[in-house]
Every structure is written in C-alpha cells, then in structure tokens.
N, C-alpha and C. Protein backbone atom coordinates (compact mmCIF):
# COMPACT_ATOMS: atom_id res chain seq x y z
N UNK A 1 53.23 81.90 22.75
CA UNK A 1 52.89 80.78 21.92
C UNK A 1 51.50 80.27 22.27
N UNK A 2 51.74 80.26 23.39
CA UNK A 2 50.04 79.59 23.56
C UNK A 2 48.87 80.60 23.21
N UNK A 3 49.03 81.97 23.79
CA UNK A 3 47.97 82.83 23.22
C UNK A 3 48.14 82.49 21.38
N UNK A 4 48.48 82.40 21.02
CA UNK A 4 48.75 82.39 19.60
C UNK A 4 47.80 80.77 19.05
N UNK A 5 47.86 80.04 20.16
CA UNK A 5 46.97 78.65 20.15
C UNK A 5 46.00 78.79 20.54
N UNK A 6 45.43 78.79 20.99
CA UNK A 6 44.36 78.78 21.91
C UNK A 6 43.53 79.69 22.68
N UNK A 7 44.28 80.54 23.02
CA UNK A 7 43.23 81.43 25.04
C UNK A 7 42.77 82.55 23.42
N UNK A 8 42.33 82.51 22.50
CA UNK A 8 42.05 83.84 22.15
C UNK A 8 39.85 83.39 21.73
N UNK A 9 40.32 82.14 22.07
CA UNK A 9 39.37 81.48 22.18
C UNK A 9 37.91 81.47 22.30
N UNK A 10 38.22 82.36 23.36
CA UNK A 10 36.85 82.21 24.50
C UNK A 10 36.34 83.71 24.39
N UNK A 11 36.99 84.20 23.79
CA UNK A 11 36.35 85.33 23.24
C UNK A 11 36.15 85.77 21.69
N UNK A 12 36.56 85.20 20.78
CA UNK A 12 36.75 85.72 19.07
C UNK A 12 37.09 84.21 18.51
N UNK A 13 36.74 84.21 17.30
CA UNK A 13 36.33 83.24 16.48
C UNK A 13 37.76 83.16 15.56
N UNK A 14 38.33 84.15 15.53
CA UNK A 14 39.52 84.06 14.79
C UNK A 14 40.90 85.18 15.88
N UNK A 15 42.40 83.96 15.66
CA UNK A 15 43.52 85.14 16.15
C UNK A 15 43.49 86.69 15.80
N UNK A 16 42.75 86.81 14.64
CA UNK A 16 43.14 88.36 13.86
C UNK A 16 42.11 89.55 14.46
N UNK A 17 40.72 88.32 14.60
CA UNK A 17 39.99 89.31 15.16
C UNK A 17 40.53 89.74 16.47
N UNK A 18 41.03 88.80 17.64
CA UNK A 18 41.37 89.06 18.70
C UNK A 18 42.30 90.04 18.71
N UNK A 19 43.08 90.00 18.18
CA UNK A 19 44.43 91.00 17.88
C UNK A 19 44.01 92.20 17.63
N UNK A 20 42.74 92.66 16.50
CA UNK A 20 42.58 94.03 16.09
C UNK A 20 42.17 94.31 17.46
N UNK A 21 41.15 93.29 17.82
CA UNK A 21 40.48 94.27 19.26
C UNK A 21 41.18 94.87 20.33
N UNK A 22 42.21 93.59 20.69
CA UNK A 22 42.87 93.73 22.22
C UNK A 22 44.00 94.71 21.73
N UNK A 23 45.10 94.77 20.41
CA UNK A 23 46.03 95.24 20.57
C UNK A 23 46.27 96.32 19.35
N UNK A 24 44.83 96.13 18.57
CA UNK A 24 44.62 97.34 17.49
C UNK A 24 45.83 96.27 16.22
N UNK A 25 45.90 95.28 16.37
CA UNK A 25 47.26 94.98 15.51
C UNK A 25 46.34 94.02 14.24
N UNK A 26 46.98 93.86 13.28
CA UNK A 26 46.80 93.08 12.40
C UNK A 26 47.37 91.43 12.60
N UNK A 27 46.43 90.56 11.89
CA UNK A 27 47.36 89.28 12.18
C UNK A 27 49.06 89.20 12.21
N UNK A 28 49.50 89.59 10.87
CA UNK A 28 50.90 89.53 10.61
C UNK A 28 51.31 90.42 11.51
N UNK A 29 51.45 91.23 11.79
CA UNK A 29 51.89 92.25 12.86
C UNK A 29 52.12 91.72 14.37
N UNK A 30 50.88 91.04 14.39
CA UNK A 30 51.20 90.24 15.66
C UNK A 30 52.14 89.01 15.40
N UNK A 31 52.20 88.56 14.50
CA UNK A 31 52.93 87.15 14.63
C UNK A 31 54.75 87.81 14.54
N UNK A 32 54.47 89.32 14.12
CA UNK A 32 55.92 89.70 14.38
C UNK A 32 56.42 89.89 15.66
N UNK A 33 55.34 90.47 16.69
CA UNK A 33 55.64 90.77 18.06
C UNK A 33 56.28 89.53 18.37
N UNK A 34 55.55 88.33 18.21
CA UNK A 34 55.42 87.38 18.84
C UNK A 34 56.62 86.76 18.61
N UNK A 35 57.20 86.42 17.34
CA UNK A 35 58.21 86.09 17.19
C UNK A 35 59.60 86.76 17.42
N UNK A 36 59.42 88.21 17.69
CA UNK A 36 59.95 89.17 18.34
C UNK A 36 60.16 88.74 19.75
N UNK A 37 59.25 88.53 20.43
CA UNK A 37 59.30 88.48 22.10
C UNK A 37 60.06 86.75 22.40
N UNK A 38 60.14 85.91 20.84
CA UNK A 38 60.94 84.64 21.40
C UNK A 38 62.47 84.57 20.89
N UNK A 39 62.84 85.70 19.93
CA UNK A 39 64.12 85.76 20.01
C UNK A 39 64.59 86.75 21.09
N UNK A 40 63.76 87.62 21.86
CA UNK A 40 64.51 88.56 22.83
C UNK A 40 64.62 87.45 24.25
N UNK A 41 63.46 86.15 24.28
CA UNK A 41 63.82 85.33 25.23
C UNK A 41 65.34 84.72 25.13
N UNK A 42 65.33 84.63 24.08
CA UNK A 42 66.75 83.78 23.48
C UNK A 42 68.00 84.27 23.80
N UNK A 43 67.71 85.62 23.71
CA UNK A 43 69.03 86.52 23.69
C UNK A 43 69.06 86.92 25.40
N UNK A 44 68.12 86.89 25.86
CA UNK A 44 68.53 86.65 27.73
C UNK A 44 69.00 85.12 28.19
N UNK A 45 68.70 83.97 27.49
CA UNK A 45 69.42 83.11 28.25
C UNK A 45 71.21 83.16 27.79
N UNK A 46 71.71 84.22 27.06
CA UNK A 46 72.81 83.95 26.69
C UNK A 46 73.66 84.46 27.87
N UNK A 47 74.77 84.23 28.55
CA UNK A 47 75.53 84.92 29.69
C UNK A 47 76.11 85.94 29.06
N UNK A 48 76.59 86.00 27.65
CA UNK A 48 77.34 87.50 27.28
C UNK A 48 76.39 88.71 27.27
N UNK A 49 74.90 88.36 27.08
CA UNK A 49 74.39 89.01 26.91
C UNK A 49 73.77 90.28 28.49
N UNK A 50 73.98 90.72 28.96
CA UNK A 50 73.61 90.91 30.10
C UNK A 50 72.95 92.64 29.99
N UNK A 51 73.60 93.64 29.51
CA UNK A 51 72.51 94.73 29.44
C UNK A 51 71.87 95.62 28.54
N UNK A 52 72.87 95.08 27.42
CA UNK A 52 72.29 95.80 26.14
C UNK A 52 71.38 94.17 25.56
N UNK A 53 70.16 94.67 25.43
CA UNK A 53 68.71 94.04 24.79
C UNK A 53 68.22 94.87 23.67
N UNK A 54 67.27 93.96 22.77
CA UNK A 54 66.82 94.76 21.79
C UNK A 54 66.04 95.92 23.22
N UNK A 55 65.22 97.41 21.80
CA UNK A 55 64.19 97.84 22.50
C UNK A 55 63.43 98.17 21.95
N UNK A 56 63.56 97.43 20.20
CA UNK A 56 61.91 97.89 19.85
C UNK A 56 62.32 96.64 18.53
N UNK A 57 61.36 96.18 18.05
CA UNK A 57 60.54 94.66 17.09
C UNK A 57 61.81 94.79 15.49
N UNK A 58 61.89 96.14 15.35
CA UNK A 58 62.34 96.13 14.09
C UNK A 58 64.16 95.52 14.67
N UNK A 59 64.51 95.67 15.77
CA UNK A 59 66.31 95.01 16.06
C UNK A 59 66.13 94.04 15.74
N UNK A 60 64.69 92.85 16.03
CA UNK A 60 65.20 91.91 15.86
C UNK A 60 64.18 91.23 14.56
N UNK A 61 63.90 91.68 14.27
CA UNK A 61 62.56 90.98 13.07
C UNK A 61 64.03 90.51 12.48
N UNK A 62 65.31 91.14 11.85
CA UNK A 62 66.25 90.34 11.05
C UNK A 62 66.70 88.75 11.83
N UNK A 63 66.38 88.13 12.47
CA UNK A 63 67.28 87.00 13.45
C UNK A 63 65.86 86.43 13.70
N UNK A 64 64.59 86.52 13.13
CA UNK A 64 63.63 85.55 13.52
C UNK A 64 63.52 84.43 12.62
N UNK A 65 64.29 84.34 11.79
CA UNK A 65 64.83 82.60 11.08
C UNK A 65 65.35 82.00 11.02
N UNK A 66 66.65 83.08 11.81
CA UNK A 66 67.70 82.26 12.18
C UNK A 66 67.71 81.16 13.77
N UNK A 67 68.42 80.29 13.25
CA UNK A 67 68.54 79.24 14.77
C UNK A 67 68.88 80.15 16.11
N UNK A 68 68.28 79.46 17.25
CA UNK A 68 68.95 80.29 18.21
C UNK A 68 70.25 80.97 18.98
N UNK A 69 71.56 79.73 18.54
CA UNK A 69 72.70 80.41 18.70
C UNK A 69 73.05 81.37 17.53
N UNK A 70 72.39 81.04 16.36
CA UNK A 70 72.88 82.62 15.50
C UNK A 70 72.27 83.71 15.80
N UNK A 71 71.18 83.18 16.15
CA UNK A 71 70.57 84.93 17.00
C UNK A 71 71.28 85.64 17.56
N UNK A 72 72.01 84.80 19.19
CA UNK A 72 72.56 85.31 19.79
C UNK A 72 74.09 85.83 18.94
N UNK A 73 74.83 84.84 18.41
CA UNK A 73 75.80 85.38 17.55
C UNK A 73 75.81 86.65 16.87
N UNK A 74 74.80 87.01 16.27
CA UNK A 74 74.14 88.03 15.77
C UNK A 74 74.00 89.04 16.39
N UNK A 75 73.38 88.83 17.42
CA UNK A 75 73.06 90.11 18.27
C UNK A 75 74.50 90.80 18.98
N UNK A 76 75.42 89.53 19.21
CA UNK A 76 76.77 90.19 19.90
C UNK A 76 77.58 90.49 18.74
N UNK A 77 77.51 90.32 17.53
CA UNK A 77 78.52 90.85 16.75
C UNK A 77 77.95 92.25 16.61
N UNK A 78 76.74 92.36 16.53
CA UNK A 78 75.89 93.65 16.13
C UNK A 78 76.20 94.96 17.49
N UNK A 79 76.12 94.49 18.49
CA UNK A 79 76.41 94.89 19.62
C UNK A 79 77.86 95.65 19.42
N UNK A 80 78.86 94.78 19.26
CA UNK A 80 80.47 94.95 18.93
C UNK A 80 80.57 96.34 18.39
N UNK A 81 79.71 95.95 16.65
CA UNK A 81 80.07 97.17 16.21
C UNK A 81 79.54 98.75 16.02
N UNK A 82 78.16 98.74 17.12
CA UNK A 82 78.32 99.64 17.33
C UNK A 82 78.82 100.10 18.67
N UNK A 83 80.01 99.22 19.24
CA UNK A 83 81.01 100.26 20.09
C UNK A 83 80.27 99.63 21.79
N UNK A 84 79.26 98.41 21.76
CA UNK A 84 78.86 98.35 23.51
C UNK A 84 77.55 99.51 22.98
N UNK A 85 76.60 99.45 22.27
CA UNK A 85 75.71 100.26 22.65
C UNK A 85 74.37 99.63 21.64
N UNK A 86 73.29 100.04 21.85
CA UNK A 86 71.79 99.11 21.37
C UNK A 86 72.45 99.01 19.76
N UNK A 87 72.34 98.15 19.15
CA UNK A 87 72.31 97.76 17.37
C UNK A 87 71.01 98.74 17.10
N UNK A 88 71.02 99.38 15.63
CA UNK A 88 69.66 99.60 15.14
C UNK A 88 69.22 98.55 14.13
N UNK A 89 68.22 98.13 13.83
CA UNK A 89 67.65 97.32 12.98
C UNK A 89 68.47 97.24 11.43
N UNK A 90 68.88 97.74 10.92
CA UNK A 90 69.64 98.07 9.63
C UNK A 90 71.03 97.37 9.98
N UNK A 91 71.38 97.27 11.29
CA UNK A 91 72.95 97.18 11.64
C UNK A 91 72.37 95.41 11.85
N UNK A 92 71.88 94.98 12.93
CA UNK A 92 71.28 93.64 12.74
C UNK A 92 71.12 93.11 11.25
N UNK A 93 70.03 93.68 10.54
CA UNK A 93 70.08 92.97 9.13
C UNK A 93 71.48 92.79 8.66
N UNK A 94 72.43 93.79 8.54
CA UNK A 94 73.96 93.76 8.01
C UNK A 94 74.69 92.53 8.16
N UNK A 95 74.19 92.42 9.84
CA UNK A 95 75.17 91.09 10.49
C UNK A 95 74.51 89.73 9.89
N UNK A 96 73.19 89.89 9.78
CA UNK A 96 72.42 88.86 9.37
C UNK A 96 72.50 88.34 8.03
N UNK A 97 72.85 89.03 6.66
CA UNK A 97 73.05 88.75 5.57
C UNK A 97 74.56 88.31 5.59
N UNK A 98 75.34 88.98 6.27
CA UNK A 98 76.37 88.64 6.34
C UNK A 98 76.71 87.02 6.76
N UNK A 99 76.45 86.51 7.54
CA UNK A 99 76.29 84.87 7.88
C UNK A 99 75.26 84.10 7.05
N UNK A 100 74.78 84.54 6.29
CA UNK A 100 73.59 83.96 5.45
C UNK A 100 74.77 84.16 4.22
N UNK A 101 75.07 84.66 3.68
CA UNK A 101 76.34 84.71 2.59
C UNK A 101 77.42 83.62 2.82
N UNK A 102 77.98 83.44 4.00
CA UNK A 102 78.55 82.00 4.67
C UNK A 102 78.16 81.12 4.60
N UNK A 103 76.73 81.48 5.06
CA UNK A 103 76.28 79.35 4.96
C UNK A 103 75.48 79.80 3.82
N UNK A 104 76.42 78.48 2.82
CA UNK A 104 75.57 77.87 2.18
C UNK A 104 74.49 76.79 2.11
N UNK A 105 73.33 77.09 1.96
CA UNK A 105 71.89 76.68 2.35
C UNK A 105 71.48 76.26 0.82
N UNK A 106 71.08 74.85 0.58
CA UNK A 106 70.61 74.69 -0.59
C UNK A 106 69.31 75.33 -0.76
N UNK A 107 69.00 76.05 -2.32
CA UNK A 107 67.65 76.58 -2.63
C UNK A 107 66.58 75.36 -2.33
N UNK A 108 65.70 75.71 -1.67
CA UNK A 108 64.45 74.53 -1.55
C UNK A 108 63.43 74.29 -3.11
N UNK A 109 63.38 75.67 -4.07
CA UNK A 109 62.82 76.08 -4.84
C UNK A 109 63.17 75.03 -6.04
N UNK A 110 61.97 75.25 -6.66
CA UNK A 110 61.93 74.54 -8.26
C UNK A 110 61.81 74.81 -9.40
N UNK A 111 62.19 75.21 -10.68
CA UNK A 111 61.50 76.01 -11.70
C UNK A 111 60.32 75.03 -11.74
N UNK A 112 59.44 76.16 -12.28
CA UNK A 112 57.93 75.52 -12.84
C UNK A 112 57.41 75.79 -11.47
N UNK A 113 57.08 75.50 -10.12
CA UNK A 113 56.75 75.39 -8.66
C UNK A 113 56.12 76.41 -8.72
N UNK A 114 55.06 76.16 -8.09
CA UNK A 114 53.86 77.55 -7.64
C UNK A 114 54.09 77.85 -5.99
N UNK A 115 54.08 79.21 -5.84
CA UNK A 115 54.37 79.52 -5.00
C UNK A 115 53.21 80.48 -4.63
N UNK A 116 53.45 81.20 -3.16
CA UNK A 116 52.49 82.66 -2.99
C UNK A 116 53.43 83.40 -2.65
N UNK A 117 53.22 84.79 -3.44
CA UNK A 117 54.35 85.94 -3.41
C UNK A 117 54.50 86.60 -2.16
N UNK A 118 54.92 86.40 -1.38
CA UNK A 118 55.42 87.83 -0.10
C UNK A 118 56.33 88.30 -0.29
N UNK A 119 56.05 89.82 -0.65
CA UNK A 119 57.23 90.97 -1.11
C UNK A 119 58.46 91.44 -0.54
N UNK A 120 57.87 91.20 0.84
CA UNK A 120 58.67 91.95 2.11
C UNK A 120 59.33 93.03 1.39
N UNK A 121 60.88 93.20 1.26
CA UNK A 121 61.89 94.00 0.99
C UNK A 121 62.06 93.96 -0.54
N UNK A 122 60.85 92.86 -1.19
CA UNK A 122 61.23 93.56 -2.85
C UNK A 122 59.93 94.43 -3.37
N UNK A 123 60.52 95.48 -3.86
CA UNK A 123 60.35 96.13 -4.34
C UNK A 123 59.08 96.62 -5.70
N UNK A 124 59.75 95.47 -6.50
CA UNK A 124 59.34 95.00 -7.63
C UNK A 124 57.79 94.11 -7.57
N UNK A 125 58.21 93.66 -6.15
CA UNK A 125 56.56 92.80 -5.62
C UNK A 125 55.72 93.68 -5.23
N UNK A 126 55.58 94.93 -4.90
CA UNK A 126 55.12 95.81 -4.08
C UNK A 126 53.51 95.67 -4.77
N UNK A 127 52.51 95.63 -3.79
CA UNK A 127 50.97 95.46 -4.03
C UNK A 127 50.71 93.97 -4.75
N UNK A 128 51.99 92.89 -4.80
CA UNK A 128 51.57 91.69 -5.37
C UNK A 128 51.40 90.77 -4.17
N UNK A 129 51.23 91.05 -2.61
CA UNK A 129 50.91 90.02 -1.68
C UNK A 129 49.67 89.64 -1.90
N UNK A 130 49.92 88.05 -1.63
CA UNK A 130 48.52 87.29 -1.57
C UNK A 130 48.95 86.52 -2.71
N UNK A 131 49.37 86.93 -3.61
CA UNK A 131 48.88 86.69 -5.33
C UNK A 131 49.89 84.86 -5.45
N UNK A 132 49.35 84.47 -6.37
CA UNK A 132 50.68 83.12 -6.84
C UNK A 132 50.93 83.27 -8.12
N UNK A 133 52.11 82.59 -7.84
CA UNK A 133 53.00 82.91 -9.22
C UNK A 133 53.89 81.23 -9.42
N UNK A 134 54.54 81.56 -10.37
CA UNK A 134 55.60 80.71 -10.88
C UNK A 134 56.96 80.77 -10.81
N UNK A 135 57.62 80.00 -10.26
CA UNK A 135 59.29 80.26 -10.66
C UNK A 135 59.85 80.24 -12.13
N UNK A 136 60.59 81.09 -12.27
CA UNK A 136 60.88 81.24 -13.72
C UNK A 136 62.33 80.91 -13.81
N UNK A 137 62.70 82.02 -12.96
CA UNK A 137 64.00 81.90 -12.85
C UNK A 137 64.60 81.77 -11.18
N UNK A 138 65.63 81.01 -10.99
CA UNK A 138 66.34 80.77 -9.38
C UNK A 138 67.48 81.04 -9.76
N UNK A 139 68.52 81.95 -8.57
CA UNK A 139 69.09 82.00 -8.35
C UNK A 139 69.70 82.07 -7.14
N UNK A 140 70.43 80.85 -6.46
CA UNK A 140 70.50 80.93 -4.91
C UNK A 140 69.29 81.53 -4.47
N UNK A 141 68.64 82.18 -3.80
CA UNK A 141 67.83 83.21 -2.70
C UNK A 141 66.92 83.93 -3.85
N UNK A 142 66.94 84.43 -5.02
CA UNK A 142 66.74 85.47 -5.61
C UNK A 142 65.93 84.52 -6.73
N UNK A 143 64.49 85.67 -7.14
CA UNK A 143 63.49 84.28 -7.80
C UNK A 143 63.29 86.02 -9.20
N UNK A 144 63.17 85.68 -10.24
CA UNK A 144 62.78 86.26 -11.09
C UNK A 144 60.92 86.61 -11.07
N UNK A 145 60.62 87.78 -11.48
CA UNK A 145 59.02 88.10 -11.12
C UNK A 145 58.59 86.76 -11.82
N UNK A 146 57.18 86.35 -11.79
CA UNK A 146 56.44 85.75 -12.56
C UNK A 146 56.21 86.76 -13.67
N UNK A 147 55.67 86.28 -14.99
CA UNK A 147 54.56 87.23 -16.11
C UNK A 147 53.41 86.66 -15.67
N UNK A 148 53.13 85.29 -14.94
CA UNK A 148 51.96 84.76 -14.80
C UNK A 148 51.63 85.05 -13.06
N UNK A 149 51.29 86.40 -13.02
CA UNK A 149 50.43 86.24 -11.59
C UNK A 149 49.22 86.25 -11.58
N UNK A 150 48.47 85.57 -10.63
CA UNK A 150 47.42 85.81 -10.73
C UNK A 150 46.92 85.51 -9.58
N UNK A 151 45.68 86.83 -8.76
CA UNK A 151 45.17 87.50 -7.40
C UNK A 151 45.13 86.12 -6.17
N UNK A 152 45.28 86.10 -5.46
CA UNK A 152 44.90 84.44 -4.96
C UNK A 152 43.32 84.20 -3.93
C-alpha cells in the first residue's frame, strides 16, 4: 500500500512509470499484484487456513471485492472442493459467483448514468476500455451495451 502511495516517488513522476521500469508491469497489472498480495495477507491470518495458499494472482484476482471474511470463506470452500489441494482460479471464481448469487446487493446503477466501460470478462466490450457510455438497460449486475459510445 504504501509503495502504491508514495516511495515510487523519489525516483518517477508517475506509479506506471515506476512499475514498467522496476517490474516491466503495467499500471493495472500492478494494482492486481497488489491487491493480490492483500487478500493472500488475509487468508494467512485465518487459523483454518494453514498450508494450502494461493500460488499464483489469477486464484485470487476472483475474492479482491469481496470483504475479508468472504475471502477467507471462499478460499476454504474452494479448497474443500478440490479434495485438500491448491483451488485453480476458475474453481475460486465458481465459489465466488456463487455467494454473490446469495447476497443480494442493491444495483448502485441508474438508467440514463454515464459511466466508463471496463470489459473485463465481457466479451461484447472487447477493445471498448477507456470509452463512456450510457446505461440503457439494468439488470441486477448485467448493463446492456451503449449505441452511444464514445473514445474517452
């Protein structure tokens, strides 16, 4: 967290530049490590947790929005089913949609509301990051494309 504030400082004018240099990474890339390395803190203060740990960014990128006891919840149900042995990233997401289907979370969203598109896992967004758009349509979690995008 603090490198992420501050110490990148005293050498580069911006986090991103620091990042390409020191770790070859892109901004977003790093803010995945990073948020990576504070749910794997999370999942060591748990006592069930003791020797199966993630061992690589993609186990846990699914559980970096969730609160910290669902992390851990998460990680030991994920654990369970594959049998006492590392989760792969696909098996985490599973557990993770799965409790996100449970709690119901009111939509924050608005029709009409301008937003900026990040595609992640859709498809349909693919080459539209950066760009803003409009809500058209909401449904729980799920937003209909814009017709009105435009580059940002």
């Amino acid at each position: 967290m603090e490198l992420r504030d501050r110490m990148y400082r005293s050498t580069h004018s911006t986090f991103e530049e620091y990042c390409k240099d020191r770790f070859g990474y892109n901004r977003s890339r790093s803010y995945q490590i990073i948020d990576a390395a504070i749910v794997v803190d999370n999942l060591q203060k748990c006592p069930q947790i003791v020797d199966i740990l993630p061992v690589a960014e993609g186990q846990v990128r699914p559980m970096t929005k969730l609160e910290p006891q669902q992390q851990q919840q998460v990680w030991l149900t994920a654990v369970q089913e594959t049998g006492g042995k590392v989760p792969t990233g696909r098996i985490v997401k599973d557990v993770v949609n799965r409790i996100r289907e449970r709690t119901k979370v009111p939509n924050p969203y608005h029709l009409g509301e301008i937003c900026l598109l990040l595609p992640k896992d859709n498809l349909d967004l693919r080459g539209k990051s950066g760009y803003w758009g409009e809500w058209l349509y909401i449904y729980r979690r799920f937003v209909e494309k814009s017709t009105r995008c435009d580059p940002g």
